[in-house]
C-alpha atoms as a PDB file:
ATOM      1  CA  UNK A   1     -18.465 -16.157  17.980  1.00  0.00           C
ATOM      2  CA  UNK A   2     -16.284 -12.936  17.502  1.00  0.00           C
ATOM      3  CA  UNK A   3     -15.069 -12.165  14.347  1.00  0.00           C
ATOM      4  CA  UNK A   4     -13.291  -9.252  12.007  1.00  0.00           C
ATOM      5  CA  UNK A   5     -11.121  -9.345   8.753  1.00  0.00           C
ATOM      6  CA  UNK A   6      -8.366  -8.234   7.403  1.00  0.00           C
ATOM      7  CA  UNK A   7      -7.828  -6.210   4.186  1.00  0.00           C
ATOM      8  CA  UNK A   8      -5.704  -4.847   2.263  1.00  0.00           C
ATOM      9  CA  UNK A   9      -6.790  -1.667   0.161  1.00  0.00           C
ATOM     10  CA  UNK A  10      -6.425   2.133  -0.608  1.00  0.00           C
ATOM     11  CA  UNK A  11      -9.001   4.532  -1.273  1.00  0.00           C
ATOM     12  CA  UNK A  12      -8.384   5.418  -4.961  1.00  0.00           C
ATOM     13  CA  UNK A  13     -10.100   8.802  -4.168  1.00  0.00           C
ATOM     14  CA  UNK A  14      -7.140   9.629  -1.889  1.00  0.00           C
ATOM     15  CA  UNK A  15      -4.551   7.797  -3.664  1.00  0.00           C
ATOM     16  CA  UNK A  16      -5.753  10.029  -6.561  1.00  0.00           C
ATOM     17  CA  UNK A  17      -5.593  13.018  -4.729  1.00  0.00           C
ATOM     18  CA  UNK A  18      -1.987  12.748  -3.254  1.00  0.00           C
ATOM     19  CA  UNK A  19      -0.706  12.079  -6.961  1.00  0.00           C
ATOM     20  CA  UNK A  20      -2.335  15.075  -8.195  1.00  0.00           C
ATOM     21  CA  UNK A  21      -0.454  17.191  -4.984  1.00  0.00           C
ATOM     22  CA  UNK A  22       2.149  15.646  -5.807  1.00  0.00           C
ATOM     23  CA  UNK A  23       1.989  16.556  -9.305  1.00  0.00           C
ATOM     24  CA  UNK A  24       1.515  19.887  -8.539  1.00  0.00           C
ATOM     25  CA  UNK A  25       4.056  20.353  -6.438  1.00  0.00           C
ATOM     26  CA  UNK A  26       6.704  18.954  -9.417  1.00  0.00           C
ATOM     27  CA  UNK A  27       5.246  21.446 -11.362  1.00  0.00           C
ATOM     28  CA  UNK A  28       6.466  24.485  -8.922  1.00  0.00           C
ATOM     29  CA  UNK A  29       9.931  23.238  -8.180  1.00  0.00           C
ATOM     30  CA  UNK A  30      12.635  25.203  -9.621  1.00  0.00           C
ATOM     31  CA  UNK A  31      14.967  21.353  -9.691  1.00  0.00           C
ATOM     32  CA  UNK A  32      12.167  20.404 -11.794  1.00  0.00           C
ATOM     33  CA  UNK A  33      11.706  23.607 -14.389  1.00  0.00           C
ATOM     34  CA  UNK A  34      11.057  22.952 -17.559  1.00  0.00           C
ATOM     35  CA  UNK A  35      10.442  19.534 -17.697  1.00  0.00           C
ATOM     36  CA  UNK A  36       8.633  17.358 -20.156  1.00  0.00           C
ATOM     37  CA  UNK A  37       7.808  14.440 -17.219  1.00  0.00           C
ATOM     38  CA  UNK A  38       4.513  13.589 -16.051  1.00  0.00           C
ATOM     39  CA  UNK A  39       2.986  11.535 -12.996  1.00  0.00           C
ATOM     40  CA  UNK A  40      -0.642  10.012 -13.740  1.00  0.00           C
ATOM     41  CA  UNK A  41      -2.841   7.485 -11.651  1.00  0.00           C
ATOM     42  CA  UNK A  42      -4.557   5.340 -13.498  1.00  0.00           C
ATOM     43  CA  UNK A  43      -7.322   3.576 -10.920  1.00  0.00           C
ATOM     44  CA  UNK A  44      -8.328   1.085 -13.666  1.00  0.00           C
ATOM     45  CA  UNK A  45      -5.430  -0.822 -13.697  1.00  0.00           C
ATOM     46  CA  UNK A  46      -4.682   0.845 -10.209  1.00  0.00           C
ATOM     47  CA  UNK A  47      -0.811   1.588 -10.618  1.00  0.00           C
ATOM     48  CA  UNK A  48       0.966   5.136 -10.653  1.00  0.00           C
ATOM     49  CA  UNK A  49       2.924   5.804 -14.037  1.00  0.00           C
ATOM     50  CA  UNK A  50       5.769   7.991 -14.020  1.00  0.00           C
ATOM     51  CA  UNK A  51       7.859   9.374 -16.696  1.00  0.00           C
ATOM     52  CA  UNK A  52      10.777  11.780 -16.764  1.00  0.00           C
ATOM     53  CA  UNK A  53      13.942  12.686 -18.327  1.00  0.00           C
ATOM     54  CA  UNK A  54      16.831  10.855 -16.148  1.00  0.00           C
ATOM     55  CA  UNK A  55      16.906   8.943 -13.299  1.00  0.00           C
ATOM     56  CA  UNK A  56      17.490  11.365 -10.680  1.00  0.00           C
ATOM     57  CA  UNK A  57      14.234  12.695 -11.329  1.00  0.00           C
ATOM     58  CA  UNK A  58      12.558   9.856 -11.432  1.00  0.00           C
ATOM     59  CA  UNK A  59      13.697   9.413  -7.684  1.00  0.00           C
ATOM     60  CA  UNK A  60      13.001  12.864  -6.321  1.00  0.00           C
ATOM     61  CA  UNK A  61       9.471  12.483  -8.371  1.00  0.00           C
ATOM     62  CA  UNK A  62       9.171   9.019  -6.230  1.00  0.00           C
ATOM     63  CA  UNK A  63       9.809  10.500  -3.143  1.00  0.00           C
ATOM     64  CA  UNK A  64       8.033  13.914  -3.859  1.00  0.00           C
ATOM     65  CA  UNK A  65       4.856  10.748  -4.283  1.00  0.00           C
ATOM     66  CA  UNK A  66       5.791   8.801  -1.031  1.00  0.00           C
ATOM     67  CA  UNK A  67       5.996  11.969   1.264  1.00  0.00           C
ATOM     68  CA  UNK A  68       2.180  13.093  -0.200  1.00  0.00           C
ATOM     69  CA  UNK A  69       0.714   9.953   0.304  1.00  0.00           C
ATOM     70  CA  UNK A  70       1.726   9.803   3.862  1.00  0.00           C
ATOM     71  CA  UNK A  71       0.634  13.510   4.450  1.00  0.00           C
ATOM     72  CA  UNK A  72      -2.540  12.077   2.761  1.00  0.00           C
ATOM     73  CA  UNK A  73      -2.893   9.324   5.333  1.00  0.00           C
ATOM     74  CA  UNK A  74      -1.802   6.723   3.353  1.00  0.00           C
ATOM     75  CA  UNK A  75       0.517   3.727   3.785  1.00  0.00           C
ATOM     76  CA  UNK A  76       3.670   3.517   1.198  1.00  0.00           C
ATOM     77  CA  UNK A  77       3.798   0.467   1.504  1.00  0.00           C
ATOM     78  CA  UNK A  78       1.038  -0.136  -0.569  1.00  0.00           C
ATOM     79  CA  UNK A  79       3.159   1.135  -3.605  1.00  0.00           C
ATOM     80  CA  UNK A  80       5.277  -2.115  -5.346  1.00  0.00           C
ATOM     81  CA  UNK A  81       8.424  -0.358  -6.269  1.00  0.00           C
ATOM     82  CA  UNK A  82       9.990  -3.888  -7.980  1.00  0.00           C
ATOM     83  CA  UNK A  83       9.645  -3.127 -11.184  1.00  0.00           C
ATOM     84  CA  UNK A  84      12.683  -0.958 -12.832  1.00  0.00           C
ATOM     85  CA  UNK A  85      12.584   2.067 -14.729  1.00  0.00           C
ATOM     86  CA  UNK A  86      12.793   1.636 -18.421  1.00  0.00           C
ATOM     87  CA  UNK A  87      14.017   3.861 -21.114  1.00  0.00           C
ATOM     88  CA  UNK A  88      11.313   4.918 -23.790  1.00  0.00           C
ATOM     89  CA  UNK A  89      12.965   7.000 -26.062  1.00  0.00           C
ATOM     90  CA  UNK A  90      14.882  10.409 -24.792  1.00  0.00           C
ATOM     91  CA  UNK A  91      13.012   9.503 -21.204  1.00  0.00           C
ATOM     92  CA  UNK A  92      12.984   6.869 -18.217  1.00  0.00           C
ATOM     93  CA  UNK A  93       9.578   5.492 -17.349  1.00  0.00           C
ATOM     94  CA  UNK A  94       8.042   3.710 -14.365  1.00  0.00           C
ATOM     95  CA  UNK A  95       4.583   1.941 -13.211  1.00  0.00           C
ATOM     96  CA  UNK A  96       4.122   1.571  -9.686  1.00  0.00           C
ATOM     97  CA  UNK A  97       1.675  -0.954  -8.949  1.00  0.00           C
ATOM     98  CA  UNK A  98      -0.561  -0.002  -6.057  1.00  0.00           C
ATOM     99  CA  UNK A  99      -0.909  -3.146  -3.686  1.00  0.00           C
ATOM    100  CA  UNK A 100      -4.430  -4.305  -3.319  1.00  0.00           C
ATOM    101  CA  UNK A 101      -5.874  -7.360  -1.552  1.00  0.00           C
ATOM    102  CA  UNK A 102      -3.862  -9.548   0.582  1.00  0.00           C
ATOM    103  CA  UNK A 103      -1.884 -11.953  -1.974  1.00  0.00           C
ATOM    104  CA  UNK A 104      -1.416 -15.949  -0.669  1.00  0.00           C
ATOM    105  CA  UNK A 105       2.506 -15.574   0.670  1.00  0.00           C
ATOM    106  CA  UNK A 106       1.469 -12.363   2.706  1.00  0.00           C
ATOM    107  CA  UNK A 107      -1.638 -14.258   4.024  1.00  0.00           C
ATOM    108  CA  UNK A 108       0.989 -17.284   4.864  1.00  0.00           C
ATOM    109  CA  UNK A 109       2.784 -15.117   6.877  1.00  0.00           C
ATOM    110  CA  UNK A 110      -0.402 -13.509   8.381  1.00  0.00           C
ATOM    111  CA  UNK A 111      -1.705 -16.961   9.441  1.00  0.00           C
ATOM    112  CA  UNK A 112       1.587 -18.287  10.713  1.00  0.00           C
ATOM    113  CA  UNK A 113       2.042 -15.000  13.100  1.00  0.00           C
ATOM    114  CA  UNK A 114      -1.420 -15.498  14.063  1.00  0.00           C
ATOM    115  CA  UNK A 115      -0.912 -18.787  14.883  1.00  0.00           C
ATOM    116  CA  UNK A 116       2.186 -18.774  16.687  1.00  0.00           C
ATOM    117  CA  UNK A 117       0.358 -16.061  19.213  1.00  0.00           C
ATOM    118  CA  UNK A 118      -1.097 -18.908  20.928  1.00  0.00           C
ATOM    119  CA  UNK A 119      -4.465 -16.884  21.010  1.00  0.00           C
ATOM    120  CA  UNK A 120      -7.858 -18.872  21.124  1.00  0.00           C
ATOM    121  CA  UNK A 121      -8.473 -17.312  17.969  1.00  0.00           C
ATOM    122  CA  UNK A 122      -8.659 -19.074  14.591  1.00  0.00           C
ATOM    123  CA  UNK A 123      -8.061 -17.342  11.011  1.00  0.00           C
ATOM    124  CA  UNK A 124      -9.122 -18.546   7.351  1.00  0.00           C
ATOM    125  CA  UNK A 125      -8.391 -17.179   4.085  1.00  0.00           C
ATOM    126  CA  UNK A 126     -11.491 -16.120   2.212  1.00  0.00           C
ATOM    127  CA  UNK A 127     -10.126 -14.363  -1.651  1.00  0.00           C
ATOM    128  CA  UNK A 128      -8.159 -11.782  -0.456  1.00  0.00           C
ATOM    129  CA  UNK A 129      -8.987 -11.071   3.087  1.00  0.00           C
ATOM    130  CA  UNK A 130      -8.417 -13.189   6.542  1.00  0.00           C
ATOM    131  CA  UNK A 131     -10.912 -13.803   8.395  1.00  0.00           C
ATOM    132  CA  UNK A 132     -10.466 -14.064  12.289  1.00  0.00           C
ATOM    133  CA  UNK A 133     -12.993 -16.059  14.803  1.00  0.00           C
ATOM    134  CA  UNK A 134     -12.588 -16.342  18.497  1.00  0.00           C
ATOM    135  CA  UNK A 135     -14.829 -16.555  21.184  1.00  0.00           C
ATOM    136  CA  UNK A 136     -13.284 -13.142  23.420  1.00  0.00           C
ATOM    137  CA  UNK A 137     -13.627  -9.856  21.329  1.00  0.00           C
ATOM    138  CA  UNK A 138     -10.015  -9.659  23.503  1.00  0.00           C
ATOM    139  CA  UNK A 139      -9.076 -12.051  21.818  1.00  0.00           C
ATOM    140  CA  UNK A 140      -9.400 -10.278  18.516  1.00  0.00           C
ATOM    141  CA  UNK A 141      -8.215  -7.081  19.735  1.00  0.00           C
ATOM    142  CA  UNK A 142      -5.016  -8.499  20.774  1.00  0.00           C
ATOM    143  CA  UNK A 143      -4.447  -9.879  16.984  1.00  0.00           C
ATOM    144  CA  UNK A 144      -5.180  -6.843  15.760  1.00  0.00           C
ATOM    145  CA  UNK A 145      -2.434  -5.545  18.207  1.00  0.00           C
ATOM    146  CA  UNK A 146      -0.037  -8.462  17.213  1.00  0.00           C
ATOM    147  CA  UNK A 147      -0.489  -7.074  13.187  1.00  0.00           C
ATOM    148  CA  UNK A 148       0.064  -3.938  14.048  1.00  0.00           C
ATOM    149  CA  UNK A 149       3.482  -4.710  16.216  1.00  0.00           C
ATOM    150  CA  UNK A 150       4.876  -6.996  13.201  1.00  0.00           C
ATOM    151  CA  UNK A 151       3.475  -4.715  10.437  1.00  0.00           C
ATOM    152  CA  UNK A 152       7.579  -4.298   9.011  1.00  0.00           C
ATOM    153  CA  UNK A 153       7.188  -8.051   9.222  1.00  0.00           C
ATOM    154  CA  UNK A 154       3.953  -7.882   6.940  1.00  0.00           C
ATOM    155  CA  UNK A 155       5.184  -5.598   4.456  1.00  0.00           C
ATOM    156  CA  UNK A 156       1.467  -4.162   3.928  1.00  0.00           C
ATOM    157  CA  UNK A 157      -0.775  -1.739   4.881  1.00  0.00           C
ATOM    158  CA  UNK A 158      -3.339  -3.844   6.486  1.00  0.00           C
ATOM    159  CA  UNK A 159      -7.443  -2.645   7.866  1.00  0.00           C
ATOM    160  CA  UNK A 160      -9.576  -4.498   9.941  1.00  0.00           C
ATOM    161  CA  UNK A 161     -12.441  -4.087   9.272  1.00  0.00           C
ATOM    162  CA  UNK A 162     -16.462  -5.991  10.106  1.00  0.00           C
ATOM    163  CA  UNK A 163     -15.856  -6.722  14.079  1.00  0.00           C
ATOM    164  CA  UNK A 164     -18.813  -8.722  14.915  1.00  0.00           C
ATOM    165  CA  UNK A 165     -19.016 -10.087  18.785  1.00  0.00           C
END
């Protein structure tokens, strides 16, 4: 029997690394001169904290974030942006938790897409990855194509990763 799984993680290296670019890049922006703000990673708790004067930055610091990680080959999707800013004194504050594993209503929907392929395949939940048997290694390459057409669907950056045939 065939088999991969599917995870959902990012390297905190590079996650780390596209905050600090990002950081420095706040740093050299004349819209952002003279500001007290700062943008940290912290990979114990693995969220992004942000904290600035107003709102506006707080966006442009957000997107300034989103636009590294992608140039960093990361997903930003991974970043949970449903938490709202919060005021903390004279400035606006924000932790972005960083998505990690697949949680049970994303592996629902996982499950119920790989299901309704019709494939030979079958797919269990093990923690926080999805594992997927089948006897055809085609099989599992066209699930792997299937998540990667309904990714939107998903809403998460997913890997496959330990393809045994």
């Amino acid at each position: 029997m065939a088999s991969f799984d599917i995870i959902s993680k990012v390297d905190p290296q590079t996650m780390d690394n596209a905050v600090n670019v990002a950081r420095k890049e706040i740093m050299n922006r004349y819209d952002f001169r003279d500001t007290k703000g700062t943008l940290e990673y912290d990979k114990k708790n693995n969220e992004v904290h942000i904290s600035m004067e107003n709102d506006m930055r707080l966006q442009h610091t957000e997107d300034v974030l989103i636009g590294k990680m992608v140039k960093q080959g990361l997903d930003a999707t991974a970043l949970d942006f449903s938490k709202e800013a919060y005021a903390s004194g004279a400035m606006v504050k924000k932790d972005i938790k960083v998505k990690a594993g697949i949680d049970k209503e994303t592996s629902k929907k996982i499950m119920k897409l790989i299901k309704d392929s019709k494939l030979k395949v079958s797919a269990a939940m093990m923690d926080e990855t999805i594992r997927v048997t089948g006897k055809k290694i085609d099989d599992l390459q066209q699930v792997i194509a299937l998540m990667r057409t309904n990714a939107e669907e998903v809403g998460m950056p997913l890997q496959y990763v330990n393809m045994k045939s």
